[in-house]
C-alpha atoms as a PDB file:
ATOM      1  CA  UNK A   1      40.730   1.040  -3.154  1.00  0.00           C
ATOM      2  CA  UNK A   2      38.623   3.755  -0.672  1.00  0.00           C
ATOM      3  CA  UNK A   3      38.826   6.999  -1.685  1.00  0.00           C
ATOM      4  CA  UNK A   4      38.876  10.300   0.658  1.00  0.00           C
ATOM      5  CA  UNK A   5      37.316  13.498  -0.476  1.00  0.00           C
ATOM      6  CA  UNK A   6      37.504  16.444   1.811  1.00  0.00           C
ATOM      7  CA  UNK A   7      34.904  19.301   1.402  1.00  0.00           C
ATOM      8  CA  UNK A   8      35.093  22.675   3.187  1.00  0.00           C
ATOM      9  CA  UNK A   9      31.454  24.498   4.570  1.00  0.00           C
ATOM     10  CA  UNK A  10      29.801  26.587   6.935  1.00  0.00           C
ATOM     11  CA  UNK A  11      26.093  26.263   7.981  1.00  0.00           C
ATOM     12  CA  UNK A  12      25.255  28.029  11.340  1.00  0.00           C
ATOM     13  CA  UNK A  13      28.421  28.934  12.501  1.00  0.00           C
ATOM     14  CA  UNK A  14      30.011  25.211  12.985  1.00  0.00           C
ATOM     15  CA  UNK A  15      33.287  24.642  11.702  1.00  0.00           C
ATOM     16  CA  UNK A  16      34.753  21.294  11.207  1.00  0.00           C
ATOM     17  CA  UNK A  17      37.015  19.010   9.015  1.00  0.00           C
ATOM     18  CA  UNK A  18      34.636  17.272   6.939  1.00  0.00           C
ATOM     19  CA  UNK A  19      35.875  13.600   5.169  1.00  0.00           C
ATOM     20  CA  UNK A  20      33.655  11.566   2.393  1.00  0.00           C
ATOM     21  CA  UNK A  21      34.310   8.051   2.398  1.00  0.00           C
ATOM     22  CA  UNK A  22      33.986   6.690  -1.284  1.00  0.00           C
ATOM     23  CA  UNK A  23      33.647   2.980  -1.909  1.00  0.00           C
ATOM     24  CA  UNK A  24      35.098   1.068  -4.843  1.00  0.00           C
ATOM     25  CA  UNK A  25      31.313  -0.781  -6.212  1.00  0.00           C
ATOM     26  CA  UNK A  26      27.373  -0.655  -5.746  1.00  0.00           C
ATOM     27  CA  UNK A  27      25.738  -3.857  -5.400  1.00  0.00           C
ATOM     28  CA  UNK A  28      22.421  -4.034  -7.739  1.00  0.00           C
ATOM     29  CA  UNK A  29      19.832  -3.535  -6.043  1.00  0.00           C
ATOM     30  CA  UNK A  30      15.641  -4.718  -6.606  1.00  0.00           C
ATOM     31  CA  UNK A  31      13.286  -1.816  -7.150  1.00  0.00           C
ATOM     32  CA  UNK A  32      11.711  -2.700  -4.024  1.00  0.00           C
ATOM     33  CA  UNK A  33      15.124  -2.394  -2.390  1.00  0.00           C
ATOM     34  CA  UNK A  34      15.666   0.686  -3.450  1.00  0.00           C
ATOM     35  CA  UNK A  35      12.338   1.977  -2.108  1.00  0.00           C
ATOM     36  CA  UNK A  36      12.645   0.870   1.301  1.00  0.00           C
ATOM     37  CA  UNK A  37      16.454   2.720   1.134  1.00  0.00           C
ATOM     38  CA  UNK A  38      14.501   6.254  -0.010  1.00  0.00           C
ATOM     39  CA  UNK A  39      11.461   5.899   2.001  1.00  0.00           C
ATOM     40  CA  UNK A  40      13.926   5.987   5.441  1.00  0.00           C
ATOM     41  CA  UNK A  41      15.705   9.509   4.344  1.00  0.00           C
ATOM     42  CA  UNK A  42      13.151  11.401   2.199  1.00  0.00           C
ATOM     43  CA  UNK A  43      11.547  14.285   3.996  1.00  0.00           C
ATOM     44  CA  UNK A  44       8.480  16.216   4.032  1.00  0.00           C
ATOM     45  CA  UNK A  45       9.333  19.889   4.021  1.00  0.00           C
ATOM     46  CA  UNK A  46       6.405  22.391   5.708  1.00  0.00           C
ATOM     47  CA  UNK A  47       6.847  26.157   5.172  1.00  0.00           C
ATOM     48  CA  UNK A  48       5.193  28.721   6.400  1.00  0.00           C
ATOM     49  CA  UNK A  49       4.757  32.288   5.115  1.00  0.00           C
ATOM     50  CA  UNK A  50       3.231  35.496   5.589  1.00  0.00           C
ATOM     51  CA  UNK A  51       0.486  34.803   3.254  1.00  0.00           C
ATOM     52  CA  UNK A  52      -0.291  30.616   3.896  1.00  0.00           C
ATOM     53  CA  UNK A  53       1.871  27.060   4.107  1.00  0.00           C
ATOM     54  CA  UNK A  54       3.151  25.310   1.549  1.00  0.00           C
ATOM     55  CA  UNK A  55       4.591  21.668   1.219  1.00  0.00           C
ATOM     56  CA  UNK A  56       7.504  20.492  -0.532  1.00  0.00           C
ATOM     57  CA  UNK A  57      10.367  17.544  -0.224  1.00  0.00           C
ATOM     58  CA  UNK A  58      13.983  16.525   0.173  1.00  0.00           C
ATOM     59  CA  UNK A  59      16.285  14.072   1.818  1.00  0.00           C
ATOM     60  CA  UNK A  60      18.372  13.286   4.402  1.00  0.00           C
ATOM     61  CA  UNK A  61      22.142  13.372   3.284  1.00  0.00           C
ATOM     62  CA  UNK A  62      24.539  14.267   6.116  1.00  0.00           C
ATOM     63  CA  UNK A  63      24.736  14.259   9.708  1.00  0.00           C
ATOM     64  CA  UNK A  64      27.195  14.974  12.592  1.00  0.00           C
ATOM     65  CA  UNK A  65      25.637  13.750  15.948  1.00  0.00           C
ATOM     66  CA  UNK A  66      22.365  14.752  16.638  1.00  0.00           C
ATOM     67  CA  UNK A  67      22.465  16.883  13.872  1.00  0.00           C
ATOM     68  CA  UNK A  68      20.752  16.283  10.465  1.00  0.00           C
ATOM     69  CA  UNK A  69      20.809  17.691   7.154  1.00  0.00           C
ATOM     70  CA  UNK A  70      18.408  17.846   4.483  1.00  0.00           C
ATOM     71  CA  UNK A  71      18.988  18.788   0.782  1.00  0.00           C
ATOM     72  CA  UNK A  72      15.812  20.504  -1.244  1.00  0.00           C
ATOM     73  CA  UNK A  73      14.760  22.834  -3.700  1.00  0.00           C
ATOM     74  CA  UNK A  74      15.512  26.393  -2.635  1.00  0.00           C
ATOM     75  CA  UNK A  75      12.094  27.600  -4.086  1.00  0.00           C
ATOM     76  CA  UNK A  76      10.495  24.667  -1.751  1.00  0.00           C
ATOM     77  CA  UNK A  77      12.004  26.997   1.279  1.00  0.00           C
ATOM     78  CA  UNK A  78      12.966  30.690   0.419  1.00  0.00           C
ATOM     79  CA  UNK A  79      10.814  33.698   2.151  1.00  0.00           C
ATOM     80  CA  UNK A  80       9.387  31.358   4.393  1.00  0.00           C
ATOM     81  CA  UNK A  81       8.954  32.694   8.073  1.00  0.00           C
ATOM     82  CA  UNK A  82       8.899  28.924   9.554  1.00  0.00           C
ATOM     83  CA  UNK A  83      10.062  25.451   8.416  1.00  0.00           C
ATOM     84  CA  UNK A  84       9.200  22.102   9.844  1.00  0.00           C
ATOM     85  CA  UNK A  85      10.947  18.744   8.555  1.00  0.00           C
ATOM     86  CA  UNK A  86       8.802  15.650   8.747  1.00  0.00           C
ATOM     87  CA  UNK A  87      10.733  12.543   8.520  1.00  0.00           C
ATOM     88  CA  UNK A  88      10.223   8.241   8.494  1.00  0.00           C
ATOM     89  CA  UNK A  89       8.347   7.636  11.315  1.00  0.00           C
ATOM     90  CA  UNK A  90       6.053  10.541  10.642  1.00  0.00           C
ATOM     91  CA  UNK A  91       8.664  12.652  13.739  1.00  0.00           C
ATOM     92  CA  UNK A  92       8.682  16.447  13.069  1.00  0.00           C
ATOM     93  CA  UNK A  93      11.439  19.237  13.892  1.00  0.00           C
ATOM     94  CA  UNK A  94      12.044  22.424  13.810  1.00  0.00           C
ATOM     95  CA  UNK A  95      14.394  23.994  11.885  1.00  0.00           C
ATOM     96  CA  UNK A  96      15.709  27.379  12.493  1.00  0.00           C
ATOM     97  CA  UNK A  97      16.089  30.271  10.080  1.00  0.00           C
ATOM     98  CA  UNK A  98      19.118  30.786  10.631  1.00  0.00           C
ATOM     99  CA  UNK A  99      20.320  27.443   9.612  1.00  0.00           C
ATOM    100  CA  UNK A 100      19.304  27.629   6.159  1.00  0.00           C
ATOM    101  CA  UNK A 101      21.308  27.811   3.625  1.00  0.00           C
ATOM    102  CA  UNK A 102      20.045  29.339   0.010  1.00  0.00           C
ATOM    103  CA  UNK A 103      23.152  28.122  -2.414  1.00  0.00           C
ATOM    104  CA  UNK A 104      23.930  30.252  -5.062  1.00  0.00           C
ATOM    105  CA  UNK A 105      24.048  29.493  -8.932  1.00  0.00           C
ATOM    106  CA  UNK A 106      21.363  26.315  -8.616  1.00  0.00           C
ATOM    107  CA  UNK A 107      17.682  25.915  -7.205  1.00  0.00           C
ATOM    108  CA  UNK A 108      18.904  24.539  -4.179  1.00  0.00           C
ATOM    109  CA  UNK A 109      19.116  25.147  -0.127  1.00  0.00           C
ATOM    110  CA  UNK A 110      20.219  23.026   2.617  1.00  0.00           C
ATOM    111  CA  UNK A 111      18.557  22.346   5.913  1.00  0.00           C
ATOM    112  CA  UNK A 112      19.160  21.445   9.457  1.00  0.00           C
ATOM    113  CA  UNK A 113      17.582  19.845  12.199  1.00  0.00           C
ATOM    114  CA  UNK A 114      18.092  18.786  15.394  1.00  0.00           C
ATOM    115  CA  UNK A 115      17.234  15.192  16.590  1.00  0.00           C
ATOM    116  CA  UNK A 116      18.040  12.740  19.442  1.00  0.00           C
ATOM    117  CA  UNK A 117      16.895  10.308  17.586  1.00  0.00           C
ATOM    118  CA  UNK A 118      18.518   8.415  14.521  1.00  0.00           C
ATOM    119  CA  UNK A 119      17.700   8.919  11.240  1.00  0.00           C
ATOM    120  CA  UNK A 120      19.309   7.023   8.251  1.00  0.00           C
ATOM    121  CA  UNK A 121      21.399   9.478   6.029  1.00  0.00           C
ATOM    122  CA  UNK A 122      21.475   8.723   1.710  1.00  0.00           C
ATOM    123  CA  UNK A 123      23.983   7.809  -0.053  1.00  0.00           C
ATOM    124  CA  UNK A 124      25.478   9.743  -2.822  1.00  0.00           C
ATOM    125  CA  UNK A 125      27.053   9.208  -5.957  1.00  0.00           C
ATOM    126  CA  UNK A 126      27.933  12.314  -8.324  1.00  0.00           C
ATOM    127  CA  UNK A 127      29.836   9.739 -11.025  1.00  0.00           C
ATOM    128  CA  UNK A 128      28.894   9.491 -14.813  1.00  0.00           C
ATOM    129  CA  UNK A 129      25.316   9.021 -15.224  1.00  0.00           C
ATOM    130  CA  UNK A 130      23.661   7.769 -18.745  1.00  0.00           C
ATOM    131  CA  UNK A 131      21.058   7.957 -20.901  1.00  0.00           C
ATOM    132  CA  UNK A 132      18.555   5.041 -20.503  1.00  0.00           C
ATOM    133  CA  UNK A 133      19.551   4.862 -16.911  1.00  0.00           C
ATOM    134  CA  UNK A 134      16.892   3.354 -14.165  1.00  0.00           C
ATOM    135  CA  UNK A 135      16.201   6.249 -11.947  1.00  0.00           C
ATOM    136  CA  UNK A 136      13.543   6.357  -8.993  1.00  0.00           C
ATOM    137  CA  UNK A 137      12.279   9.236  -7.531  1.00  0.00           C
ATOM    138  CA  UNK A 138      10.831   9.590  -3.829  1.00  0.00           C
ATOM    139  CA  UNK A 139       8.906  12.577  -2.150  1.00  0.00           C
ATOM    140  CA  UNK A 140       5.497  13.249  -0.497  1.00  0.00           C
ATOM    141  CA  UNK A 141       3.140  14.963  -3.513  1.00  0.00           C
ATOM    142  CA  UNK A 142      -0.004  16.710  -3.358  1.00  0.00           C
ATOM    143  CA  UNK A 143      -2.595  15.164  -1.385  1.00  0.00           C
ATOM    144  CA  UNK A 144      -5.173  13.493  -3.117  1.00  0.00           C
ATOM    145  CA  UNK A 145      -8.815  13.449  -2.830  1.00  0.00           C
ATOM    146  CA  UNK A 146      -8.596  11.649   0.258  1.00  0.00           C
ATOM    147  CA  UNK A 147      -6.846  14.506   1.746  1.00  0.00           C
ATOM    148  CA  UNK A 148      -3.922  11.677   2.914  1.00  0.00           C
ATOM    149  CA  UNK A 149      -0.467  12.659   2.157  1.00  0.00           C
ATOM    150  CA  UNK A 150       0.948   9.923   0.450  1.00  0.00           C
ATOM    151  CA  UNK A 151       4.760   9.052  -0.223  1.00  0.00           C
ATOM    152  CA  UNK A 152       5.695   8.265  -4.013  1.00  0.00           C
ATOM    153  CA  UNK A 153       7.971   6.310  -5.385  1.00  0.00           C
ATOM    154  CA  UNK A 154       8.093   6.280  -9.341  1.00  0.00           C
ATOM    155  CA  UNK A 155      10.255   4.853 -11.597  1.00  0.00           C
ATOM    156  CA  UNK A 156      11.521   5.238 -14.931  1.00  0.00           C
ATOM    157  CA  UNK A 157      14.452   6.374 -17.097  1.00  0.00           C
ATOM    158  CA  UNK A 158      17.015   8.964 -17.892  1.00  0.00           C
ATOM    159  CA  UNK A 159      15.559  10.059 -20.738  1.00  0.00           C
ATOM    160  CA  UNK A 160      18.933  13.151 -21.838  1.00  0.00           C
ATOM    161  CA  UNK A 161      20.438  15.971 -20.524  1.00  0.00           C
ATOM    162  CA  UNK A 162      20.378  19.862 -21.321  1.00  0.00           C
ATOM    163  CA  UNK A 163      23.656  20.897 -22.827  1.00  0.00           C
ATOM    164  CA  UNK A 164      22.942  24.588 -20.884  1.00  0.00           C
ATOM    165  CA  UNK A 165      21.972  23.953 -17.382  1.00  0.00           C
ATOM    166  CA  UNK A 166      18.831  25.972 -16.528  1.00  0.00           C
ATOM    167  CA  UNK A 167      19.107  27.391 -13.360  1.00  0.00           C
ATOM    168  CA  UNK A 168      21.422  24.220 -12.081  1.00  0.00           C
ATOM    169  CA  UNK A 169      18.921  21.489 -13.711  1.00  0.00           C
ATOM    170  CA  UNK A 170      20.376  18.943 -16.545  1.00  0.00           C
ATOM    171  CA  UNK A 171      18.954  15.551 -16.112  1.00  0.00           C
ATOM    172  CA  UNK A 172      15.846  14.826 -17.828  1.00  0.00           C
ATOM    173  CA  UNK A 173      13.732  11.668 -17.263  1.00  0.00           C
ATOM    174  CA  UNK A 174      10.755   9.939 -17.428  1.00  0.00           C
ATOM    175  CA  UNK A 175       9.475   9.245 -13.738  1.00  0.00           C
ATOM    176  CA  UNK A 176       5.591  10.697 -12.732  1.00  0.00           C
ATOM    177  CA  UNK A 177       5.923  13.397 -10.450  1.00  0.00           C
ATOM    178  CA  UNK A 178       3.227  15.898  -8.922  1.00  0.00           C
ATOM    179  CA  UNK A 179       3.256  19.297  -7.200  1.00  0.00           C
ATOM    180  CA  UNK A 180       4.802  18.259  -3.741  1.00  0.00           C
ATOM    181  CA  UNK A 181       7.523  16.105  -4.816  1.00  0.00           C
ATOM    182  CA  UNK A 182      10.303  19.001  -5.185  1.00  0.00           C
ATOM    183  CA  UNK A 183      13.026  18.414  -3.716  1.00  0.00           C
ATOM    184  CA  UNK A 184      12.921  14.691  -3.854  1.00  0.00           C
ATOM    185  CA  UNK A 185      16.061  12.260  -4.184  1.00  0.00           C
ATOM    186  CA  UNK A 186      16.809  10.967  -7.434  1.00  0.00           C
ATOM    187  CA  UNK A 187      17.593   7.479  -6.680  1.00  0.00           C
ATOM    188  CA  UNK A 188      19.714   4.468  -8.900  1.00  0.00           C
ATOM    189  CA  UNK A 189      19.287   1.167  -8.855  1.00  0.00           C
ATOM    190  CA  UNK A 190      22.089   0.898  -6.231  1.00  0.00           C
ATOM    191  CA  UNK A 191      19.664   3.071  -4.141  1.00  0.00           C
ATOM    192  CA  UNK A 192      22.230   6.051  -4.215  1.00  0.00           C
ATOM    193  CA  UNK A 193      21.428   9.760  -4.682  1.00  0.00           C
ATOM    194  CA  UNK A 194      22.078  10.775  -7.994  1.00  0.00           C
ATOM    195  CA  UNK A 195      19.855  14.010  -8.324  1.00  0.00           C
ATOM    196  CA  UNK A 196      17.976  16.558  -6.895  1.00  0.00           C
ATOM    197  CA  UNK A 197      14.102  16.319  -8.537  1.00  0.00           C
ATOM    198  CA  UNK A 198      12.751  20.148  -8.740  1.00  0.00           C
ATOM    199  CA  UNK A 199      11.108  21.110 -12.355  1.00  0.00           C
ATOM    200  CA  UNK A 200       9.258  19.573 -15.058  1.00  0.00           C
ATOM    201  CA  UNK A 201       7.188  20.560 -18.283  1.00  0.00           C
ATOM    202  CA  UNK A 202       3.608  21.156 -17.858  1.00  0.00           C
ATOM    203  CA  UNK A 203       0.230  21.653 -19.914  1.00  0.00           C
ATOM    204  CA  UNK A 204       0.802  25.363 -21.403  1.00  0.00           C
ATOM    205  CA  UNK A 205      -2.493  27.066 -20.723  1.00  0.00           C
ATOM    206  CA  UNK A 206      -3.865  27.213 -24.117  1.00  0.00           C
ATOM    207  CA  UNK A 207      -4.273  23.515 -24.411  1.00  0.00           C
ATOM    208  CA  UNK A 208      -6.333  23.309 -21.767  1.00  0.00           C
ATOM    209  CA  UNK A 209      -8.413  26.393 -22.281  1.00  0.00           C
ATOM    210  CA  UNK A 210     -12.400  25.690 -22.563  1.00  0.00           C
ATOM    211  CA  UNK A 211     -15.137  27.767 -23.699  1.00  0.00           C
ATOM    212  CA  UNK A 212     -16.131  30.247 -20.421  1.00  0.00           C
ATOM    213  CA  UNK A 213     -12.654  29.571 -18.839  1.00  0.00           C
ATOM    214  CA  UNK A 214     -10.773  32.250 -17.941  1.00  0.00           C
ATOM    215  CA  UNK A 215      -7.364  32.936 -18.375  1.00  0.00           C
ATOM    216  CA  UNK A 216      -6.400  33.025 -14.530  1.00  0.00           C
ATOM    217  CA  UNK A 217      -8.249  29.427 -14.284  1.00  0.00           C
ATOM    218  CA  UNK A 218      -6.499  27.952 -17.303  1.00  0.00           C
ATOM    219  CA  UNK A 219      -3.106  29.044 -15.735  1.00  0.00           C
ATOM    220  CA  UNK A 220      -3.887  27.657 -12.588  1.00  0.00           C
ATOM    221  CA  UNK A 221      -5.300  24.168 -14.204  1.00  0.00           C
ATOM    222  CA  UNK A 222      -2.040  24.185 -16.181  1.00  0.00           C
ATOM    223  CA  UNK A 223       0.342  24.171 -13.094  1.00  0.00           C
ATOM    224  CA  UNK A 224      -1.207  21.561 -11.860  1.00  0.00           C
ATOM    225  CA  UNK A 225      -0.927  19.092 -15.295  1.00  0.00           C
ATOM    226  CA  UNK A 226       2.310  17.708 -15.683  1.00  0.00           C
ATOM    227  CA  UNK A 227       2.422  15.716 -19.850  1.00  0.00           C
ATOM    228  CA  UNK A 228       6.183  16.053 -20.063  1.00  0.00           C
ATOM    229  CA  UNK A 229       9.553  15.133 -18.887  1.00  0.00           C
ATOM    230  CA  UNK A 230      11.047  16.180 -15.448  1.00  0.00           C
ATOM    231  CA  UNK A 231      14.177  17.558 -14.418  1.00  0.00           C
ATOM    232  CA  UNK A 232      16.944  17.345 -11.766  1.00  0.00           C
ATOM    233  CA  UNK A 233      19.974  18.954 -10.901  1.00  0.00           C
ATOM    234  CA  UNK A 234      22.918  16.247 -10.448  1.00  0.00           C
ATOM    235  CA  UNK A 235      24.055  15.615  -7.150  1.00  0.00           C
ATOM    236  CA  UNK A 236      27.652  15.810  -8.441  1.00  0.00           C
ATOM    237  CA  UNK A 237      26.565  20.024  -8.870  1.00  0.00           C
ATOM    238  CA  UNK A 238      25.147  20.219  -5.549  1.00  0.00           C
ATOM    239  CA  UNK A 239      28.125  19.284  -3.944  1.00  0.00           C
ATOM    240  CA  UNK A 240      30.254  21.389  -5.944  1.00  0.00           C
ATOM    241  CA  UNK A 241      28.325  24.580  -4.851  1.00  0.00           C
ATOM    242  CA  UNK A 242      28.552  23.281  -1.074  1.00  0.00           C
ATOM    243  CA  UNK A 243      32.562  23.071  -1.315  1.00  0.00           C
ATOM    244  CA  UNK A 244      32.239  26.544  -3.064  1.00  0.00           C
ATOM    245  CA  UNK A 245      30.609  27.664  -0.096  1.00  0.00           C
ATOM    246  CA  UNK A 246      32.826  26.109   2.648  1.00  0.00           C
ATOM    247  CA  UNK A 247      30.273  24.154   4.047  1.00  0.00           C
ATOM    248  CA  UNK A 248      31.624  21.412   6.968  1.00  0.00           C
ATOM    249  CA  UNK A 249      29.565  18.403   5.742  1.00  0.00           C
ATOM    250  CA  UNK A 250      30.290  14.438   6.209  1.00  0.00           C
ATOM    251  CA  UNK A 251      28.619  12.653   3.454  1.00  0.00           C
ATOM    252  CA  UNK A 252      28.772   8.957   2.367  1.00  0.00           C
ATOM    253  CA  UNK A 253      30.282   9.515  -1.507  1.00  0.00           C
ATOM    254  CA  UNK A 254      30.028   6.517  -4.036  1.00  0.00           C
ATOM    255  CA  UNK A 255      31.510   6.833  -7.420  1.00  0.00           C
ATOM    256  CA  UNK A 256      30.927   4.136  -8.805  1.00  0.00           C
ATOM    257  CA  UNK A 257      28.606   4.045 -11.799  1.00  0.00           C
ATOM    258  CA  UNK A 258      25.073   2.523 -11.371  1.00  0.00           C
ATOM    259  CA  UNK A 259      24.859  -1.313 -11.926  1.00  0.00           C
ATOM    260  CA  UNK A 260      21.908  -2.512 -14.214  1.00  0.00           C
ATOM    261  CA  UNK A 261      18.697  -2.873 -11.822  1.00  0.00           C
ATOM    262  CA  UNK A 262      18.819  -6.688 -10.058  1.00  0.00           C
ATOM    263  CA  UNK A 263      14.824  -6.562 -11.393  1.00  0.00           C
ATOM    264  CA  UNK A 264      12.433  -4.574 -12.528  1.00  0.00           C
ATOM    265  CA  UNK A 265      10.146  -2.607 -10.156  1.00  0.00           C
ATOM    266  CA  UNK A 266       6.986  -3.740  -9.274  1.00  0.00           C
ATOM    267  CA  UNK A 267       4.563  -0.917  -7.532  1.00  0.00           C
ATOM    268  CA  UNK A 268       3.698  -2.237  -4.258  1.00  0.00           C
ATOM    269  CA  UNK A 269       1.240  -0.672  -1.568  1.00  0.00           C
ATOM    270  CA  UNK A 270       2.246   2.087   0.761  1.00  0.00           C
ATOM    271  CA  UNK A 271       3.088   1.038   3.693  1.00  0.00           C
ATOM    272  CA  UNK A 272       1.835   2.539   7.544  1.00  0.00           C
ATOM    273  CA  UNK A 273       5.261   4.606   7.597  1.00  0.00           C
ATOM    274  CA  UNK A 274       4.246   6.208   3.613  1.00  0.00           C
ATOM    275  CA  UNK A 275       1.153   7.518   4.919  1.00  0.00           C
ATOM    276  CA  UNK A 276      -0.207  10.660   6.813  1.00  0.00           C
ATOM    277  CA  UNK A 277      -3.393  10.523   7.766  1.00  0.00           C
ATOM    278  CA  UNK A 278      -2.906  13.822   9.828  1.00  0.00           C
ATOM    279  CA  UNK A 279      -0.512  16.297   9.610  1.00  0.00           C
ATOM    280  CA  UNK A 280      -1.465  17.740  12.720  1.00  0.00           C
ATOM    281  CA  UNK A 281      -0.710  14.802  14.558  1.00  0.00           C
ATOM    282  CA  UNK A 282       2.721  14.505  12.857  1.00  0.00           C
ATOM    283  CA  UNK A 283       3.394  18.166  13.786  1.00  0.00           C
ATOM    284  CA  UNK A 284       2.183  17.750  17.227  1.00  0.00           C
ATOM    285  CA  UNK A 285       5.402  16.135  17.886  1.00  0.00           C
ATOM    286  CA  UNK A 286       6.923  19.323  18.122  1.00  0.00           C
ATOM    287  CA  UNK A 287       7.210  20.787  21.445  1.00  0.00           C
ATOM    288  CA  UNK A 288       6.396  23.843  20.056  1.00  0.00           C
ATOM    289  CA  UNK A 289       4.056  23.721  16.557  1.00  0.00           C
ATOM    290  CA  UNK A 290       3.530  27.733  16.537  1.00  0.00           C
ATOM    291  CA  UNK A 291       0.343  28.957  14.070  1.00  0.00           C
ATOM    292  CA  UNK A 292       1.904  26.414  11.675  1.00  0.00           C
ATOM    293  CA  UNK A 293      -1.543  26.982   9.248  1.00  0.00           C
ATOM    294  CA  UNK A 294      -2.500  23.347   8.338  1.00  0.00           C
ATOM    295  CA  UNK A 295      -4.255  23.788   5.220  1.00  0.00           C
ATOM    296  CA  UNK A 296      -1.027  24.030   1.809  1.00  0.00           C
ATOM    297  CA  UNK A 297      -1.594  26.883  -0.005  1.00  0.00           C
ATOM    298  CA  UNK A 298       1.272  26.594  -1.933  1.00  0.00           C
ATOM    299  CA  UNK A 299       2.491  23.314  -3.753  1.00  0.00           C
ATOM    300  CA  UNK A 300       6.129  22.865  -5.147  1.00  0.00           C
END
């Protein structure tokens, strides 16, 4: 039986009926399946402010023609003067300020882009989600000492869930993640968007702290430590606060739960479309790049 789910919204002034298709089953789905799903709609999010760039992530999850909308973390985005989306194929665009949108109640913003070219949209599925769930997270972190920005996908499980949502977060789970990766896609095994990745515990500052260290240098060594569980806010919340906001979005729904993974997940190497050797060379694909600084001062 296909389901229809209409959602009302508003993002820059367009107005349209939007309908979500729902199908009745996921197929299971190899970790290695999965990855090649979330390398084609993750994103790498540039911002630009007053005071230096930072770099964060998101995903692909709706478009209408040629254009393209990306779900993130609103602190990946908010006060920044400039935004450039990098996507699969290492293609940058644009995206104006004015077709942002901060949503209220949850760490959260949507963004859109405009693209002749086609780009491969996610999946989501806002059904029941469990403890002990596979989950698989994908987003461009920090860069490493090689100075390459590298996509990764981790896996692991869902490890609970916060009986108060902080700030729109509830999932917990086990999955690596570094300073970068906010705003990744929270994949299942059916390769289906099931959260939004955005927080996670770190090192407090005191564990860290040396003799001759100073406060201001444990706090920044701290941020960048991650021992602890991460968090997501579910997709099923996200889309709530888009209908609250009468945003005109088609999105592919499935709510069906997540079948057990077809086998487990093998790391395998990056591949030429994971890695950016230069980011001026992705954002020279713009027509126009602006004084798009191309050093990150800022991390999320």
């Amino acid at each position: 039986m296909v389901f229809q789910r209409h959602l009302t919204a508003l993002i820059g002034g367009a107005a349209t009926a939007i309908v979500c298709s729902l199908p009745q089953s996921a197929a299971a789905l190899t970790g290695a399946q999965v990855n090649n799903i979330a390398r084609e709609v993750t994103t790498l999010i540039v911002s630009e402010y007053r005071d230096g760039t930072g770099h964060g992530s998101g995903f692909i999850f709706s478009n209408n023609g040629d254009e393209y909308y990306v779900l993130t973390n609103r602190h990946v985005v908010e006060g920044a003067e400039s935004i450039i989306v990098g996507t699969y194929g290492n293609q940058a665009y644009a995206v104006e300020l004015d077709d942002v949108m901060i949503m209220p109640g949850a760490d959260l913003a949507v963004l859109k882009f405009v693209s002749e070219d086609q780009h491969k949209v996610a999946t989501l599925a806002p059904g029941e989600t469990t403890e002990g769930q596979d989950v698989f997270i994908s987003g461009w972190p920090a860069p490493g000492n090689t100075g390459q920005l590298i996509r990764q996908f981790t896996d692991g499980r869902i490890s609970g869930f916060l009986n108060d949502p902080v700030d729109g977060y509830q999932m917990i789970y086990t999955n690596v993640t570094r300073r970068g990766m906010s705003g990744s896609g929270v994949f299942d095994s059916a390769g289906r968007v099931v959260g939004v990745h955005g927080m996670g515990d770190y090192a407090s500052p005191e564990e860290i702290q040396t003799e001759g260290m100073t406060d201001e240098e444990a706090a920044s060594i701290s941020r960048m430590i991650k021992p602890g569980f991460n968090y997501a806010i579910p997709i099923g919340t996200a889309m709530d606060l888009m209908a609250s906001q009468r945003m005109y979005l088609s999105m592919d729904v499935d709510m069906s739960p997540s079948p057990d993974l077809a086998e487990p997940y093998v790391v395998s190497e990056p591949t030429e479309a994971d890695t950016i050797d230069s980011l001026d060379s992705m954002l020279n694909t713009l027509e126009r790049v602006g004084n798009v600084i191309r050093v990150f001062d800022r991390l999320f």
